[in-house]
Protein backbone atom coordinates (compact mmCIF):
# COMPACT_ATOMS: atom_id res chain seq x y z
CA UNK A 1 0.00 0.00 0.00
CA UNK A 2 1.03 3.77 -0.78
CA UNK A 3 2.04 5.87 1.91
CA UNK A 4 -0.65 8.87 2.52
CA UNK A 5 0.60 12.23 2.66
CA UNK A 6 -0.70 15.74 3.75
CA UNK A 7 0.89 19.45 3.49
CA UNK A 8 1.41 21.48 5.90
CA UNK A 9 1.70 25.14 4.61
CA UNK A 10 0.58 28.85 6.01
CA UNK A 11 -1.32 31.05 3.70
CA UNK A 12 -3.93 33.77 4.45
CA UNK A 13 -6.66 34.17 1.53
CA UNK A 14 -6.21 37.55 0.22
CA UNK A 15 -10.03 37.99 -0.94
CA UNK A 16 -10.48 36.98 3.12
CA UNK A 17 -8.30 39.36 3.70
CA UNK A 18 -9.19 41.80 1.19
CA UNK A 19 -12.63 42.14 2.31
CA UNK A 20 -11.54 42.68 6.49
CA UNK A 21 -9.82 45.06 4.96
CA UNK A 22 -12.80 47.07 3.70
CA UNK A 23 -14.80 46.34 6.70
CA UNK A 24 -11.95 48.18 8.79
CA UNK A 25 -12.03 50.81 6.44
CA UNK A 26 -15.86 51.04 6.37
CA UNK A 27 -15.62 51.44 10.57
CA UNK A 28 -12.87 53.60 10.72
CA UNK A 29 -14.50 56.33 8.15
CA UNK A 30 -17.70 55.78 10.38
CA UNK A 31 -16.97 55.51 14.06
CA UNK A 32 -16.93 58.86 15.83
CA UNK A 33 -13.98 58.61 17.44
CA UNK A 34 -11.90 58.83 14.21
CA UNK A 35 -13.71 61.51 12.71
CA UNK A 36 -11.65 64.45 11.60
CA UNK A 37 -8.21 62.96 12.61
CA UNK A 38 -7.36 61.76 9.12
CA UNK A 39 -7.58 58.14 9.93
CA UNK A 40 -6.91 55.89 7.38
CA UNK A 41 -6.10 52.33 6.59
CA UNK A 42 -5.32 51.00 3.20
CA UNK A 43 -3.11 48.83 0.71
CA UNK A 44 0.12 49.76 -0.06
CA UNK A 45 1.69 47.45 -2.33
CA UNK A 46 1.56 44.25 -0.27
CA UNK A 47 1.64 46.01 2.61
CA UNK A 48 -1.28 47.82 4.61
CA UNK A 49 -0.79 51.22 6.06
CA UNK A 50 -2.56 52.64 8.72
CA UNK A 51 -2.48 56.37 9.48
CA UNK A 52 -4.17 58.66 12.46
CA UNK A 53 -3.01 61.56 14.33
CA UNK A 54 -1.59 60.25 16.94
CA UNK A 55 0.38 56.83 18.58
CA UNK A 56 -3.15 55.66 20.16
CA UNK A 57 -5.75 56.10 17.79
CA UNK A 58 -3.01 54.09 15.38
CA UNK A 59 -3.04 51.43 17.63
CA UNK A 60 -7.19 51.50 17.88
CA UNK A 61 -6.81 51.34 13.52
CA UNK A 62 -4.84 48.29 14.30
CA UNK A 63 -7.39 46.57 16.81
CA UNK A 64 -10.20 47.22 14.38
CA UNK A 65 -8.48 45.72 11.69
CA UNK A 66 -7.26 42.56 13.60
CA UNK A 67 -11.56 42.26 14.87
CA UNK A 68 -12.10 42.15 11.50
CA UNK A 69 -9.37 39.45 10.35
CA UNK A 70 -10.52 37.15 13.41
CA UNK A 71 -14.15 37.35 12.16
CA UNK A 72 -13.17 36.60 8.98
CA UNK A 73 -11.51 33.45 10.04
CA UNK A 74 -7.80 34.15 9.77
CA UNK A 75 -5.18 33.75 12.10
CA UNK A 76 -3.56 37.20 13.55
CA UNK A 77 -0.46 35.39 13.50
CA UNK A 78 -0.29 35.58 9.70
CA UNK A 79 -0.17 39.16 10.71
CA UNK A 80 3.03 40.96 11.32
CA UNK A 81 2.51 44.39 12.66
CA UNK A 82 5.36 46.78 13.10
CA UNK A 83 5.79 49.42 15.68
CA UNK A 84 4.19 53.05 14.93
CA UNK A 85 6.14 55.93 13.78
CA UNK A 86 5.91 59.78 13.42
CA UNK A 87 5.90 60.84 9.59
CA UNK A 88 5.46 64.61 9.57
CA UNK A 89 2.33 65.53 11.65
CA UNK A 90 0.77 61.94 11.36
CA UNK A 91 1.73 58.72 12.82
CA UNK A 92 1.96 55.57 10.66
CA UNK A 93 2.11 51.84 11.27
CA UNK A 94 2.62 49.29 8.86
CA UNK A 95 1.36 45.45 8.73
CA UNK A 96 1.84 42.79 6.71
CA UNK A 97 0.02 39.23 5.94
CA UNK A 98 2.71 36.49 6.17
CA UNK A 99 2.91 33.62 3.70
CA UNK A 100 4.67 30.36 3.89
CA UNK A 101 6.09 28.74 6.75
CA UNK A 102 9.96 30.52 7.84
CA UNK A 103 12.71 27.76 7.36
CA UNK A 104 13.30 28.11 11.91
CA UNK A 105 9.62 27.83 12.22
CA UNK A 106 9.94 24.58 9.94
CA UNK A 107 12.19 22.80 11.85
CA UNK A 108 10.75 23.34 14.83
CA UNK A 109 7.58 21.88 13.08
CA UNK A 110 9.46 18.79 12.25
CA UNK A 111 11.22 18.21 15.35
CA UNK A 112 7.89 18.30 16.86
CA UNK A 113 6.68 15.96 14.59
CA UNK A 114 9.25 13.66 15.17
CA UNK A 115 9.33 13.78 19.36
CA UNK A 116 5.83 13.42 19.51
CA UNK A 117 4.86 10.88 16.78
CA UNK A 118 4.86 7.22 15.54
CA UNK A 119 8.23 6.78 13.76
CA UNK A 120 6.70 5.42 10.96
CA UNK A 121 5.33 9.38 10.42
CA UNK A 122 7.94 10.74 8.29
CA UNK A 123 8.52 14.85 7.80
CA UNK A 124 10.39 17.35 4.89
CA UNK A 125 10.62 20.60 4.83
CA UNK A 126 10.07 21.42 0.73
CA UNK A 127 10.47 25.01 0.14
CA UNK A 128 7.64 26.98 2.31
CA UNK A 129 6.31 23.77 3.18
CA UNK A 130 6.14 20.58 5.22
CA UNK A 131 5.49 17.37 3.87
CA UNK A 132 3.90 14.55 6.07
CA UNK A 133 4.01 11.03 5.26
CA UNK A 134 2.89 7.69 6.60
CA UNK A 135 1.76 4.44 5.66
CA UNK A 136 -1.26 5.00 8.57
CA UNK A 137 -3.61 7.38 7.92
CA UNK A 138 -4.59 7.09 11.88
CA UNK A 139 -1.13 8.43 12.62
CA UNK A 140 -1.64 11.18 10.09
CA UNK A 141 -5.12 12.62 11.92
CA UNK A 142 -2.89 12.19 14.93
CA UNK A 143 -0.22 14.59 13.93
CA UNK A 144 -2.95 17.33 12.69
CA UNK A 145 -4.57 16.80 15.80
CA UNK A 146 -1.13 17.70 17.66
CA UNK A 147 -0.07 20.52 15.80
CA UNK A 148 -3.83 21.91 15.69
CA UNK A 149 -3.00 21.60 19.92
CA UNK A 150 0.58 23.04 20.08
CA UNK A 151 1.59 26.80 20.48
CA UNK A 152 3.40 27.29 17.08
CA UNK A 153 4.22 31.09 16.26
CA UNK A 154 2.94 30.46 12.41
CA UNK A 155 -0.91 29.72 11.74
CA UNK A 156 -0.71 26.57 9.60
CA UNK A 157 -3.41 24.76 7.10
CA UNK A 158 -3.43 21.39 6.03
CA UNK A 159 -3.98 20.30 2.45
CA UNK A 160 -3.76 17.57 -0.05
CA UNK A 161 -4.72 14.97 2.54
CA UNK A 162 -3.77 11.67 0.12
């Protein structure tokens, strides 16, 4: 018999994330407590800058926006937020979605993979990407069902389940 396989990879749906985009931009150009301050939050290249008049109400841009992400079902660790900073008289913050799984955060994937489970489960790292193999497909659900439990600091999907 064949081994069965899955992927492990880490990619946020930019329609999904597209659209909490537009839902944070909707609130922000609605809510009272951004009016008049020039608030802003928008696409800038594959980045998204936010923009307000000061360090807080930044920070409140970024909270709105990260609502909107968890209602639309992705994980605010595909989200990598910098630190605000002054530009002229407005302060600025810039985020960005994360894709693919880091070659550190990988490994540590693997190892895991290897403490915890059957030997027969067998891991590779393939690019931005894990591969899992076994001949059980028992052992397989097993090792989703771990990493779905462990603290890992990338959010992680799995596909082609084989």
């Amino acid at each position: 018999m064949a081994d069965s396989s899955f992927d492990i990879v880490s990619k946020v749906d930019k329609m999904e994330a597209d659209n909490a985009l537009h839902q944070a931009q909707k609130e922000v150009e609605s809510r009272y407590d951004f009016k008049n301050i020039g608030a802003s939050i928008d696409w800038s290249g594959e980045k998204i800058l936010m923009k307000a008049n000061s360090e807080e109400r930044v920070k409140a841009i970024l909270e709105v926006f990260e609502a909107k992400l968890i209602k639309r079902g992705i994980s605010l660790r595909s989200l990598d937020a910098g630190e605000p900073y002054p530009s002229g008289k407005e302060y600025r913050l810039e985020a960005e979605l994360k894709n693919g799984i880091e070659q550190e955060a990988a490994k540590k994937i693997s190892k895991l993979i290897r403490d915890e489970s059957p030997k027969s489960v067998k891991s590779q790292i393939q690019g931005d990407e894990l591969r899992v193999s076994s001949k059980s497909r028992d052992d397989l659900q097993g090792v989703m069902a771990l990493l779905k439990s462990a603290d890992l600091e990338v959010a992680v999907q799995f596909v082609n389940f084989r």
